[in-house]
C-alpha atoms as a PDB file:
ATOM      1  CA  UNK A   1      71.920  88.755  68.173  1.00  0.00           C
ATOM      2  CA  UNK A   2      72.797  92.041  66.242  1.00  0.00           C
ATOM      3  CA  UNK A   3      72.120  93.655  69.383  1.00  0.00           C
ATOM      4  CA  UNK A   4      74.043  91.571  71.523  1.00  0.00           C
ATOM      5  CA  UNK A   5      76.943  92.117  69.069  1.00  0.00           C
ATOM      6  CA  UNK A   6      76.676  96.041  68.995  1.00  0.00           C
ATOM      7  CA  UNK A   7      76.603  96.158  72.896  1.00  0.00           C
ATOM      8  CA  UNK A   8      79.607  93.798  73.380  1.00  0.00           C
ATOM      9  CA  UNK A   9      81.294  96.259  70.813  1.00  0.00           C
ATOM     10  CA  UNK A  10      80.631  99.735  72.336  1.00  0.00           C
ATOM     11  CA  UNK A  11      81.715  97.621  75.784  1.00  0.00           C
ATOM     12  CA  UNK A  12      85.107  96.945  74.603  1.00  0.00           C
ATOM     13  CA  UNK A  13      85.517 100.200  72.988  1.00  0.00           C
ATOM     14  CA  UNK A  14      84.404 102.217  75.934  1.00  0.00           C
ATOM     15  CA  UNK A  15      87.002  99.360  77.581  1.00  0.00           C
ATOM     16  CA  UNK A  16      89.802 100.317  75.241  1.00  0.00           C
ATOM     17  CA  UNK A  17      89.059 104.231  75.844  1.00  0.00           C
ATOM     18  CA  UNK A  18      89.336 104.022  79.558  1.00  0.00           C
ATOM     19  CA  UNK A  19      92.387 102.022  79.478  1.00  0.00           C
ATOM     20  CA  UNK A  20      94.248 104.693  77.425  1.00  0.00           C
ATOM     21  CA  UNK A  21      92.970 107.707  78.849  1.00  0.00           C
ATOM     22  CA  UNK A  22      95.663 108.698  81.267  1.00  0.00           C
ATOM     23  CA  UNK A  23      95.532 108.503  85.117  1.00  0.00           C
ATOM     24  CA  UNK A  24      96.150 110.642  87.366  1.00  0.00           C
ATOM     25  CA  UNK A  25      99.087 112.440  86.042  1.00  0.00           C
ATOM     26  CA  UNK A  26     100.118 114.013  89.659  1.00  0.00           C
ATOM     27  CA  UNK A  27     103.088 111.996  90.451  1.00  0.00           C
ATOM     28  CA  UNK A  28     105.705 111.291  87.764  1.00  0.00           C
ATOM     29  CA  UNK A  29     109.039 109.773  87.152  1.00  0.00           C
ATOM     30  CA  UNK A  30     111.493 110.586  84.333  1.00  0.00           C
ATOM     31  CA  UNK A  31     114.622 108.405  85.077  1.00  0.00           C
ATOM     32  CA  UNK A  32     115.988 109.394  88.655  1.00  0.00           C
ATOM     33  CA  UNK A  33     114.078 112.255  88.779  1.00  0.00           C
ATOM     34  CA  UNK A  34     110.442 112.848  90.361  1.00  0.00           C
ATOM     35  CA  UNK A  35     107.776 114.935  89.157  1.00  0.00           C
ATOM     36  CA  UNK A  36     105.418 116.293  91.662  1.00  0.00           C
ATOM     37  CA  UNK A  37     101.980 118.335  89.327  1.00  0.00           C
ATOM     38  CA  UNK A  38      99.859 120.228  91.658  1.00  0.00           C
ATOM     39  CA  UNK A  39      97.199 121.038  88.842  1.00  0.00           C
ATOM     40  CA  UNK A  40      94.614 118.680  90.007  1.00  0.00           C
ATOM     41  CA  UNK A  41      95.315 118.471  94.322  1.00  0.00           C
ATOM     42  CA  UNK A  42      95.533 121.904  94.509  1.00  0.00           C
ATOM     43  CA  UNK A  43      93.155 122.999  92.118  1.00  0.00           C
ATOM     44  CA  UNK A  44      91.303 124.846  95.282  1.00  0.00           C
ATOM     45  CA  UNK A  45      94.528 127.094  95.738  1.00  0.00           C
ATOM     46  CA  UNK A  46      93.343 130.458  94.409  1.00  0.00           C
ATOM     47  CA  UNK A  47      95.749 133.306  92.978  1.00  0.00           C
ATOM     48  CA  UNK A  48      94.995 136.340  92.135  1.00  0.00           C
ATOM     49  CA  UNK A  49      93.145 135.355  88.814  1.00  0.00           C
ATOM     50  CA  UNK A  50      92.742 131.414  89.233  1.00  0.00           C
ATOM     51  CA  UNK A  51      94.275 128.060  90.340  1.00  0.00           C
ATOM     52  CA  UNK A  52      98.244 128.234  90.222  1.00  0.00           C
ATOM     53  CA  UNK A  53      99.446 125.276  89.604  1.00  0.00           C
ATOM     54  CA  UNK A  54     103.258 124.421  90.102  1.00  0.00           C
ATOM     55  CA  UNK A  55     105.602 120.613  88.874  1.00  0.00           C
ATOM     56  CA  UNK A  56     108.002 119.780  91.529  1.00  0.00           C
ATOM     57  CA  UNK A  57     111.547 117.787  90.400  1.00  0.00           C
ATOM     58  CA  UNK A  58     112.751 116.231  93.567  1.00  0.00           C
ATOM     59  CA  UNK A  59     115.776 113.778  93.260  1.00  0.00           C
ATOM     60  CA  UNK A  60     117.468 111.745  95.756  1.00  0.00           C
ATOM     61  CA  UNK A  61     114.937 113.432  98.299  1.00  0.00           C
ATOM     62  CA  UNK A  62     115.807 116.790  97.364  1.00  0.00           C
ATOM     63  CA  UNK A  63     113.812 119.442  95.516  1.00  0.00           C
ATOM     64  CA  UNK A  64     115.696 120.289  92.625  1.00  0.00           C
ATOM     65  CA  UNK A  65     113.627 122.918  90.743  1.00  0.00           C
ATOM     66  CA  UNK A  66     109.802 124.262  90.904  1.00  0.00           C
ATOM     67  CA  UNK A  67     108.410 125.782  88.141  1.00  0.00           C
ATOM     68  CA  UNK A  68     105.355 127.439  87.670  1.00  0.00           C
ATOM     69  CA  UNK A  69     102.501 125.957  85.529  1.00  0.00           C
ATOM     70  CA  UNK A  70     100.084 128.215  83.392  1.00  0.00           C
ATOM     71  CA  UNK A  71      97.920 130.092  85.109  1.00  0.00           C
ATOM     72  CA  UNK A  72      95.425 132.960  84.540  1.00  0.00           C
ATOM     73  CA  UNK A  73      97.633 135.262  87.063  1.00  0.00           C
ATOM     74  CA  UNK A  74      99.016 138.513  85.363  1.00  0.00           C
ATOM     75  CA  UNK A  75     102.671 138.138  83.695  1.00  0.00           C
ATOM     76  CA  UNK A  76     104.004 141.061  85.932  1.00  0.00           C
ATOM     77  CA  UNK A  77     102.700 139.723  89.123  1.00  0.00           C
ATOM     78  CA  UNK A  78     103.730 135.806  88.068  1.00  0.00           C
ATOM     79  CA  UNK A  79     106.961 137.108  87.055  1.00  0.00           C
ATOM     80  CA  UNK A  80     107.781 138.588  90.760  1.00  0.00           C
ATOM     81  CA  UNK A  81     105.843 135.588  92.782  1.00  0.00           C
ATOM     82  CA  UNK A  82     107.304 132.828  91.113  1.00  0.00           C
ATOM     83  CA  UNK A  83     111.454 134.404  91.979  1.00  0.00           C
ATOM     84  CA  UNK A  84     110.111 132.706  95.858  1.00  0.00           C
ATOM     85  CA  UNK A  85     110.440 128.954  94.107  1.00  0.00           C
ATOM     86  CA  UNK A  86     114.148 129.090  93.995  1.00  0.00           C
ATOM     87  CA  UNK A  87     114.026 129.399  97.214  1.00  0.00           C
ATOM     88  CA  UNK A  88     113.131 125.203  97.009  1.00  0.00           C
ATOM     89  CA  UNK A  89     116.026 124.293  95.510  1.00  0.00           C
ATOM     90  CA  UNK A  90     118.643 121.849  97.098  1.00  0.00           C
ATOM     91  CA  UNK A  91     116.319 121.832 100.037  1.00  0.00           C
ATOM     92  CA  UNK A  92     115.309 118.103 100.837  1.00  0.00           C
ATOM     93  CA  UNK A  93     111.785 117.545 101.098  1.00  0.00           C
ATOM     94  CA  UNK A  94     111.069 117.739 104.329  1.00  0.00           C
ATOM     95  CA  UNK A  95     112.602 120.734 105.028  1.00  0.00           C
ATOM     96  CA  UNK A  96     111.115 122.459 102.152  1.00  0.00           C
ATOM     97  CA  UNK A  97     108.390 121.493 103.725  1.00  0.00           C
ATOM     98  CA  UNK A  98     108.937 123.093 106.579  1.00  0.00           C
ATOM     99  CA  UNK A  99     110.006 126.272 105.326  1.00  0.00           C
ATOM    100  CA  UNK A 100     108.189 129.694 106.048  1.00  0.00           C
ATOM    101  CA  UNK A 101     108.547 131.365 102.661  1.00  0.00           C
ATOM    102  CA  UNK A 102     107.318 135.018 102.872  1.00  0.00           C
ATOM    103  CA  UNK A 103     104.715 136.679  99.968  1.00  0.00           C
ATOM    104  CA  UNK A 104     106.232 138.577  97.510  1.00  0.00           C
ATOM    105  CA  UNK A 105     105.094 142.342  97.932  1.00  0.00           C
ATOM    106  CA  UNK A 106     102.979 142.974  94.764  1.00  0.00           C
ATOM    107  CA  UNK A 107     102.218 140.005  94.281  1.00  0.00           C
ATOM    108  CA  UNK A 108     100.537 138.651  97.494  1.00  0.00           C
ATOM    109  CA  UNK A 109      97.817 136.253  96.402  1.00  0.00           C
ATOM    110  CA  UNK A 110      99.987 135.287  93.912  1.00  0.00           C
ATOM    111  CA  UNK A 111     103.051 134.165  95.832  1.00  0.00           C
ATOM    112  CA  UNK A 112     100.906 132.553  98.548  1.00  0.00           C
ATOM    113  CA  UNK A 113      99.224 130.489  96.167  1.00  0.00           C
ATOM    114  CA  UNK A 114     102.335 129.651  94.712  1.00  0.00           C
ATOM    115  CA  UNK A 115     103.619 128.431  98.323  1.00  0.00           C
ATOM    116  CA  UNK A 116     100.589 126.747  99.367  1.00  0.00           C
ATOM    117  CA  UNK A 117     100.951 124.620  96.326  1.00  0.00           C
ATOM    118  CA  UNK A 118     104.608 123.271  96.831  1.00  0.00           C
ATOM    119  CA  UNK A 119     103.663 122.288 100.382  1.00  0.00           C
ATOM    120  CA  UNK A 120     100.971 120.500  99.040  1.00  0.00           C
ATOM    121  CA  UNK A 121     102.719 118.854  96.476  1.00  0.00           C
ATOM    122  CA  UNK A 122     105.735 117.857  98.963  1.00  0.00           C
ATOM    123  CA  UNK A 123     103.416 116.398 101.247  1.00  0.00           C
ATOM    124  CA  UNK A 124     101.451 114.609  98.352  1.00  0.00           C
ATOM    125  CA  UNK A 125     105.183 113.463  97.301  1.00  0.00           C
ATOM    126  CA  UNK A 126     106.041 111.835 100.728  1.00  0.00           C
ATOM    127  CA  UNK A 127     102.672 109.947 101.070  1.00  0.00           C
ATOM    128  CA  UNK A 128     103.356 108.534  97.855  1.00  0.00           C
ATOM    129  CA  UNK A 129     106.523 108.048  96.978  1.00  0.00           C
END
């Protein structure tokens, strides 16, 4: 019975833990506003030095800022890659989407990473919105 009671017990517990463990944290809302987290769909989109990860804010259809996550990229070369994301803003989604954003010289990997990753967070975004 002891048994029984010990099993039932690390059941609910292990229950309880996956129930507040959070899900997957991609796709966000904050009042009106949208939050798009490439860290874990484009986790195969390789910098320079790693994964660059980037949160989208999209409202009423429209992108209204990208910022870049941490990554493992160099400060000078994140610093001149990531000036390309205000390139997003105001756009609506699908023609951010669309867009043919060019790599920032000196910072090539970098800024195509960066790229990659906003199309693949707008096109997560409209699939699940």
């Amino acid at each position: 019975m002891q048994k029984v009671k010990t099993i039932i017990g690390a059941v609910a517990m292990a229950m309880f833990m996956m129930s507040a463990m959070p899900g997957d944290q991609t796709l966000t809302r904050e009042g009106n506003t949208t939050i798009i987290n490439t860290q874990t769909i484009g986790k195969s989109i390789q910098g320079y030095a790693g994964p660059t990860p980037v949160k989208i804010y999209i409202e009423k259809n429209k992108v209204v800022k990208v910022e870049a996550l941490r990554s493992q990229e160099g400060p000078k070369y994140m610093a001149k890659a990531k000036k390309l994301l205000l390139k997003y803003e105001g756009k609506t989604v699908s023609k951010a989407k669309k867009m043919q954003v060019d790599a920032v010289t000196g910072a090539t990997f970098t800024s195509d990473a960066l790229v990659k990753n906003v199309q693949k967070g707008l096109e997560y975004y409209e699939k699940n919105k």
